[in-house]
C-alpha atoms as a PDB file:
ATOM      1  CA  UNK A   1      -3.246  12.049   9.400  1.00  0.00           C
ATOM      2  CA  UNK A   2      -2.857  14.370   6.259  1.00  0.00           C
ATOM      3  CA  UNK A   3      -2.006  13.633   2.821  1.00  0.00           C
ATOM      4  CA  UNK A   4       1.110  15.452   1.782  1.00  0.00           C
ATOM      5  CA  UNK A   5       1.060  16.129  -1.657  1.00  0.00           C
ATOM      6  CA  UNK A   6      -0.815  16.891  -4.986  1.00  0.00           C
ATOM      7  CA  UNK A   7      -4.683  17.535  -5.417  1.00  0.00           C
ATOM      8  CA  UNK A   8      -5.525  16.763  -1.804  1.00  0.00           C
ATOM      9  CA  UNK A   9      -2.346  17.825  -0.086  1.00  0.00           C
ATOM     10  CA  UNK A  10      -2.712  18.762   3.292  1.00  0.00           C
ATOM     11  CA  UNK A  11      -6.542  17.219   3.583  1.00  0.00           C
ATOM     12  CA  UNK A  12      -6.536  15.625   6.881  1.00  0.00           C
ATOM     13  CA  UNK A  13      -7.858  11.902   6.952  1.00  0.00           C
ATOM     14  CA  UNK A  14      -8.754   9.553  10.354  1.00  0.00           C
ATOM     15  CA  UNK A  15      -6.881   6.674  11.380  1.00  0.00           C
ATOM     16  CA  UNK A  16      -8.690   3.789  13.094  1.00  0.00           C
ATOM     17  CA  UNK A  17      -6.641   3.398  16.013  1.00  0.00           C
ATOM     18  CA  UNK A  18      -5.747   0.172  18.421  1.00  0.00           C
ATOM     19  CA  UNK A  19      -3.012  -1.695  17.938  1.00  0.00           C
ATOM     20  CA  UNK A  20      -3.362  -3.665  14.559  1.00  0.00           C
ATOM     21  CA  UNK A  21      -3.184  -0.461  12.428  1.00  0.00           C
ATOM     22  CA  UNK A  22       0.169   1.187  12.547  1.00  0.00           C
ATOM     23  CA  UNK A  23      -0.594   4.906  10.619  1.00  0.00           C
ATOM     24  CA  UNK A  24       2.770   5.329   8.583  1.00  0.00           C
ATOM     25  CA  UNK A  25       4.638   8.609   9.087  1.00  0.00           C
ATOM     26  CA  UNK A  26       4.791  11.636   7.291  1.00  0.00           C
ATOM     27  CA  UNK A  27       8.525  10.880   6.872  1.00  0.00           C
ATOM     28  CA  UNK A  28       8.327   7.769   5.752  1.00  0.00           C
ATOM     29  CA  UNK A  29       5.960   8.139   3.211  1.00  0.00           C
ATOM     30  CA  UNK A  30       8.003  10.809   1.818  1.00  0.00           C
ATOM     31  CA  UNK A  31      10.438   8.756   1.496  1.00  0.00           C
ATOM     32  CA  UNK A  32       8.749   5.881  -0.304  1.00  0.00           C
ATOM     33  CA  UNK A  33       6.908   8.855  -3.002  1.00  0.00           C
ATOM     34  CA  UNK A  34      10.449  10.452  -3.174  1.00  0.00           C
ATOM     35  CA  UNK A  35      11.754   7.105  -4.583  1.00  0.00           C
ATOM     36  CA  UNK A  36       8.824   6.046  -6.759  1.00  0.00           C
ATOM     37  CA  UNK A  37       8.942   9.570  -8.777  1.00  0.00           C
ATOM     38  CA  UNK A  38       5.892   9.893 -11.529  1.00  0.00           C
ATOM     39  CA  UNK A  39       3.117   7.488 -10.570  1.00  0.00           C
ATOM     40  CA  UNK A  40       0.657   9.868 -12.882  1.00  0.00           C
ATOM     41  CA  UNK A  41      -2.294   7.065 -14.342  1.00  0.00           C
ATOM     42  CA  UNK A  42      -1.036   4.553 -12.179  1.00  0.00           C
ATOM     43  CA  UNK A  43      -3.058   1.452 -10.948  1.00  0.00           C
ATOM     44  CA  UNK A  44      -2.592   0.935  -7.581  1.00  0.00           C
ATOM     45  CA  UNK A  45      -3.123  -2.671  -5.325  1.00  0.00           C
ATOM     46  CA  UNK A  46      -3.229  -1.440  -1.250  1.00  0.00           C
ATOM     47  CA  UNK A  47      -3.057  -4.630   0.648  1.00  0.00           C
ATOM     48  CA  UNK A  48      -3.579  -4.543   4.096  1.00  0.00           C
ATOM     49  CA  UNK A  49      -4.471  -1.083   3.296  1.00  0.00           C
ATOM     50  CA  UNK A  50      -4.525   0.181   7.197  1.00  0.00           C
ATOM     51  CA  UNK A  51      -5.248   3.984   7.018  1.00  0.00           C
ATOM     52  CA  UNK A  52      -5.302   3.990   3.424  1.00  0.00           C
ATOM     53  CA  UNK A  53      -2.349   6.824   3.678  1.00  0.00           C
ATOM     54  CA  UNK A  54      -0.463   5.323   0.597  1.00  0.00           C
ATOM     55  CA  UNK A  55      -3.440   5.129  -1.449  1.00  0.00           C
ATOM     56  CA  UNK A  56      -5.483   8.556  -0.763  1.00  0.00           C
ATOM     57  CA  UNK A  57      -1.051  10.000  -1.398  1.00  0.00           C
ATOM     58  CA  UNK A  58      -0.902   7.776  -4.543  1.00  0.00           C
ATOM     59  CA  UNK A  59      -4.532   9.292  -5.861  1.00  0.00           C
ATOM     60  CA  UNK A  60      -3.496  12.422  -4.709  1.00  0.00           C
ATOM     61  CA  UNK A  61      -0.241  12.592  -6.705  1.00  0.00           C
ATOM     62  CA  UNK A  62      -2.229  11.399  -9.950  1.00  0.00           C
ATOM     63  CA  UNK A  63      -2.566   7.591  -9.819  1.00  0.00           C
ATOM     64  CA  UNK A  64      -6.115   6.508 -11.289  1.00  0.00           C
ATOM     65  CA  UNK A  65      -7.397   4.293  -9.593  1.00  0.00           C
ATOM     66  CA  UNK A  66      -6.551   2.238  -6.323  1.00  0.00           C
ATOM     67  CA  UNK A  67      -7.690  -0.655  -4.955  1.00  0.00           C
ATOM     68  CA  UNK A  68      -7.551  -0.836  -0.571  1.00  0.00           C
ATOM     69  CA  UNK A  69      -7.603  -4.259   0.693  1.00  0.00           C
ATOM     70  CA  UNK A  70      -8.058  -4.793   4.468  1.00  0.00           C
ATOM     71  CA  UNK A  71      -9.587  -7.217   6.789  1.00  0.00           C
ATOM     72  CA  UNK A  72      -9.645  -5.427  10.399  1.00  0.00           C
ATOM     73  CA  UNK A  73     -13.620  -4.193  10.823  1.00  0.00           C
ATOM     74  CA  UNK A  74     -12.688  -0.910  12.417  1.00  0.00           C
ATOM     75  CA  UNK A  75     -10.276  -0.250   9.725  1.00  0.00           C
ATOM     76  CA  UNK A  76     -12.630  -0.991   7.214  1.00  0.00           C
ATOM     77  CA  UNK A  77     -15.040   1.339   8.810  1.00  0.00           C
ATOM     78  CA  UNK A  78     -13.096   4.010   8.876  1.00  0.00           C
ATOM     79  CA  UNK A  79     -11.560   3.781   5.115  1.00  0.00           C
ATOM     80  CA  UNK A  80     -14.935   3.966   4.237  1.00  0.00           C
ATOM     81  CA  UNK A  81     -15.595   6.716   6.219  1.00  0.00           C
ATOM     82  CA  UNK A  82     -12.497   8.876   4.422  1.00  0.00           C
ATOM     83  CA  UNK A  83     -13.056   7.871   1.109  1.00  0.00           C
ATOM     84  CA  UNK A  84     -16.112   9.348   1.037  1.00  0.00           C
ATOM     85  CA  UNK A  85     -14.637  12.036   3.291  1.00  0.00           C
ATOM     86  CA  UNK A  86     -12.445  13.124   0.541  1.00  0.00           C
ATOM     87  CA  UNK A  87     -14.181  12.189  -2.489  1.00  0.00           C
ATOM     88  CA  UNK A  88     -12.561   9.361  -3.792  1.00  0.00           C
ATOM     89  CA  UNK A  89     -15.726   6.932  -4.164  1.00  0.00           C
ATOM     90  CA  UNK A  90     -14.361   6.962  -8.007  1.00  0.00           C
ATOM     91  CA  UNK A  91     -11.087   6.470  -7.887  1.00  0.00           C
ATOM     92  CA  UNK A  92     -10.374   4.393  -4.699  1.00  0.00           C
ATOM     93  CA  UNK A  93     -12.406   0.719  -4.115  1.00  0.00           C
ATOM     94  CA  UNK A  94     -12.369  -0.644  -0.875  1.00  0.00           C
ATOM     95  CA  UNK A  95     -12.244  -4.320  -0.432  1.00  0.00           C
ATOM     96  CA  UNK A  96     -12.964  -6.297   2.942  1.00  0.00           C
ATOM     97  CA  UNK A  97     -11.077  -9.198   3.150  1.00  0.00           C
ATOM     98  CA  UNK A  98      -8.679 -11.092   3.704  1.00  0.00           C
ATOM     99  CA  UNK A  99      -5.331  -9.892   1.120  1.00  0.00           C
ATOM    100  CA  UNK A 100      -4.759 -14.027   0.291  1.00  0.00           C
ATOM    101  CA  UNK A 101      -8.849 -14.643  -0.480  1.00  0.00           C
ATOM    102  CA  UNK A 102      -8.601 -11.687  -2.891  1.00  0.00           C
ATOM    103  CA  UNK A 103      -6.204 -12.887  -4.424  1.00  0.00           C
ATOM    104  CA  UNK A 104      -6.974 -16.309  -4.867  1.00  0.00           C
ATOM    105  CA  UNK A 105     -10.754 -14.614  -6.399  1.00  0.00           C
ATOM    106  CA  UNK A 106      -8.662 -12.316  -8.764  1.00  0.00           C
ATOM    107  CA  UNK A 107      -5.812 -14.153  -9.907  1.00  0.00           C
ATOM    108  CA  UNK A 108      -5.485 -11.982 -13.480  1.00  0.00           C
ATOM    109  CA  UNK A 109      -5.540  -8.577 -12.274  1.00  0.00           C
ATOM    110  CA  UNK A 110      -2.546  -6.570 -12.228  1.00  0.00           C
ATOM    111  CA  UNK A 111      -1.400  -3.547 -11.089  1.00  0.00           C
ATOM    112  CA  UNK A 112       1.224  -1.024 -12.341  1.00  0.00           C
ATOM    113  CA  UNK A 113       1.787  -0.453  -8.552  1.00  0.00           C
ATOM    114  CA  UNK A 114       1.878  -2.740  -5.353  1.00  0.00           C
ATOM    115  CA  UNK A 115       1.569  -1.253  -1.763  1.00  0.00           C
ATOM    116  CA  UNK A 116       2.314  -3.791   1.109  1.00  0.00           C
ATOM    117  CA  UNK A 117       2.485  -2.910   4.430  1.00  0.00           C
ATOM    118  CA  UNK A 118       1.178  -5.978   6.872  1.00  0.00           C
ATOM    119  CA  UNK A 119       1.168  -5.714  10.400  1.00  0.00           C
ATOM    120  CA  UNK A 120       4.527  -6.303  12.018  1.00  0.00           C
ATOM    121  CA  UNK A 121       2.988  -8.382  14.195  1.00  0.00           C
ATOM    122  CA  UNK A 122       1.876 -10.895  11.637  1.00  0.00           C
ATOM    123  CA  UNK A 123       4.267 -10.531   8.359  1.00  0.00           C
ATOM    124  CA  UNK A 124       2.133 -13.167   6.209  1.00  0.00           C
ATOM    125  CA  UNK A 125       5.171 -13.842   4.152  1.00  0.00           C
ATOM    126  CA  UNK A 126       3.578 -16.459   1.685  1.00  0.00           C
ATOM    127  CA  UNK A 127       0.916 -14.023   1.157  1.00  0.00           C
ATOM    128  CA  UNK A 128       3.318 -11.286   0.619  1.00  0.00           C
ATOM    129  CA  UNK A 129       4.485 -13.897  -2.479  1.00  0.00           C
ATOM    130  CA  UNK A 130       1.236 -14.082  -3.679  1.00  0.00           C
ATOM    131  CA  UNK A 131       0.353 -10.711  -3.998  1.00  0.00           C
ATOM    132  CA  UNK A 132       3.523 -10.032  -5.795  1.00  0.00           C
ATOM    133  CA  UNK A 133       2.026 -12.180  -8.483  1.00  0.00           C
ATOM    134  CA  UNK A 134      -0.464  -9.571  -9.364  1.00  0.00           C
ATOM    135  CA  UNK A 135       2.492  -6.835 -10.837  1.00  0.00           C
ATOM    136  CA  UNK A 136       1.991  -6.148 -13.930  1.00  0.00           C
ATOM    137  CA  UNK A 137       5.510  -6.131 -15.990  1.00  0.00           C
ATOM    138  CA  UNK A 138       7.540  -3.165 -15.319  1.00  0.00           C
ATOM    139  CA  UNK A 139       5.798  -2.578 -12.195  1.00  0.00           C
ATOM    140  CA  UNK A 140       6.537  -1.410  -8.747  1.00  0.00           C
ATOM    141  CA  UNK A 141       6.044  -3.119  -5.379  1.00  0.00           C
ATOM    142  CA  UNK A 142       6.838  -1.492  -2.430  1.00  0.00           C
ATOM    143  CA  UNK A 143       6.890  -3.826   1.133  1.00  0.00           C
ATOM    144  CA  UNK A 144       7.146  -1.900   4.335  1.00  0.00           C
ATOM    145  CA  UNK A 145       8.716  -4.538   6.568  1.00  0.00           C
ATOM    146  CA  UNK A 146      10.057  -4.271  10.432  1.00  0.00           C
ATOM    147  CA  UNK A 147      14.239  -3.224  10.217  1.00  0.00           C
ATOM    148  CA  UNK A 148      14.810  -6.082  13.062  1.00  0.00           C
ATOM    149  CA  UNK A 149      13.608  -8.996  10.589  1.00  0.00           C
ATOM    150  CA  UNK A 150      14.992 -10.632   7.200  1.00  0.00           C
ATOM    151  CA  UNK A 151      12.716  -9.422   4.396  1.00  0.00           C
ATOM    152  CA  UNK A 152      11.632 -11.511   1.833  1.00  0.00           C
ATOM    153  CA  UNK A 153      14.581 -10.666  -0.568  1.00  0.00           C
ATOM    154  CA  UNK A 154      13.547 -12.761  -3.153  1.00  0.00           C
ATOM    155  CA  UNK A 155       9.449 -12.653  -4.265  1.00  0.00           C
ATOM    156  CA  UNK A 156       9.004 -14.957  -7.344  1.00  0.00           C
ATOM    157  CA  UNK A 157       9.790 -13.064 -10.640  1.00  0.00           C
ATOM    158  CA  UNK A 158      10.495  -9.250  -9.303  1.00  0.00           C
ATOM    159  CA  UNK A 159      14.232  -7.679  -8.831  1.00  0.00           C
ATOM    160  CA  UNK A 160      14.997  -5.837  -5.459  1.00  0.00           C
ATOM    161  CA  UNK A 161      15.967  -2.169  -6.739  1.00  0.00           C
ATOM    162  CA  UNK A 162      16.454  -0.101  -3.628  1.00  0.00           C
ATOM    163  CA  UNK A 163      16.423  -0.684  -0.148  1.00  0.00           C
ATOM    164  CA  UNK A 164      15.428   1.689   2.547  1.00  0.00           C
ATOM    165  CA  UNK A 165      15.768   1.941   6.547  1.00  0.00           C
ATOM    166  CA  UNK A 166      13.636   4.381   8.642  1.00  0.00           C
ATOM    167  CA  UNK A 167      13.461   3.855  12.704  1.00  0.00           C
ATOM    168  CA  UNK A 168      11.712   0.956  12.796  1.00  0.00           C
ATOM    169  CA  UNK A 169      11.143   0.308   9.218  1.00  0.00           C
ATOM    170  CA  UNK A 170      12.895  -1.224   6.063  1.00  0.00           C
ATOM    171  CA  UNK A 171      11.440   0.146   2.683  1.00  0.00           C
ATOM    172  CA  UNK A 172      11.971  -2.463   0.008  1.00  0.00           C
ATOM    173  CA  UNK A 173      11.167  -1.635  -3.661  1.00  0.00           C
ATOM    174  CA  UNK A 174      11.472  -4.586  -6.592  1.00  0.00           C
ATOM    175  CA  UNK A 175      10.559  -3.986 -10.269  1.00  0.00           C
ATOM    176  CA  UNK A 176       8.995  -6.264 -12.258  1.00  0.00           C
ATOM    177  CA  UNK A 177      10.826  -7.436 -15.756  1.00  0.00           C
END
């Protein structure tokens, strides 16, 4: 995997393999940084952070800070591994755990910018609702979610703005008021 743009573009990154992790394309996350525009000083929430492709792409293009959640052990492992890997021990903060425990231990934090991309295998839509909770107003949350099921159109307080299909995915972007 490579990041594709801004201060690290084109350093190459690990992904942890097996099943559970699903690295996200080149493609489509060009499409979801084509859509989001300036994220320059940008806080950034990465639950079920996976690879951590959205967040080292998100650093890279001048957010300030991201925070990777993510409860698989091998993942975990191997964010760890390419954080330090590219430098980011500053910037990007690893958390294992579960997304929901998180955010039931940090109910006031917010974020200018929401990543969520859960397993297709195991959508966790209530948690999906919870983490929404922690978007700061005029924020950005952006849900990766399988094209074959029903998103979660409506997630407590936030407006749908722009909806996205790519093979097997459905990029969903709300705002916050």
């Amino acid at each position: 995997m490579r990041v594709a743009a801004g201060k690290l573009k084109g350093r190459i990154f690990n992904s942890p393999g097996g099943f559970r992790t699903r690295p996200m394309s080149d493609k489509l996350k060009s499409a979801i940084f084509n859509v989001l525009g300036d994220i320059e000083g940008l806080t950034v929430l990465d639950a079920f952070a996976g690879t951590g492709a959205l967040s080292f792409e998100a650093i890279s293009r001048g957010a300030a800070s991201a925070i990777l959640i993510e409860q698989d052990k091998r993942a975990v492992t191997t964010l760890r591994d390419n954080i330090a890997d590219l430098g980011l021990e500053e910037v990007a903060h690893l958390t294992p755990a579960y997304a929901r425990s998180w955010s039931t231990r940090h109910k006031a934090v917010k974020f200018d910018l929401i990543f969520l991309d859960p397993p297709f295998d195991d959508l966790q839509e209530k948690v999906i609702g919870i983490l929404a909770d922690h978007l700061s107003a005029g924020g950005t949350l952006v849900l990766n979610f399988p094209s074959e099921e029903r998103p979660p159109y409506e997630l407590n307080h936030l407006e749908l703005i722009k909806q996205k299909t790519h093979g097997r995915s459905q990029l969903l972007f709300y705002k916050s008021a």
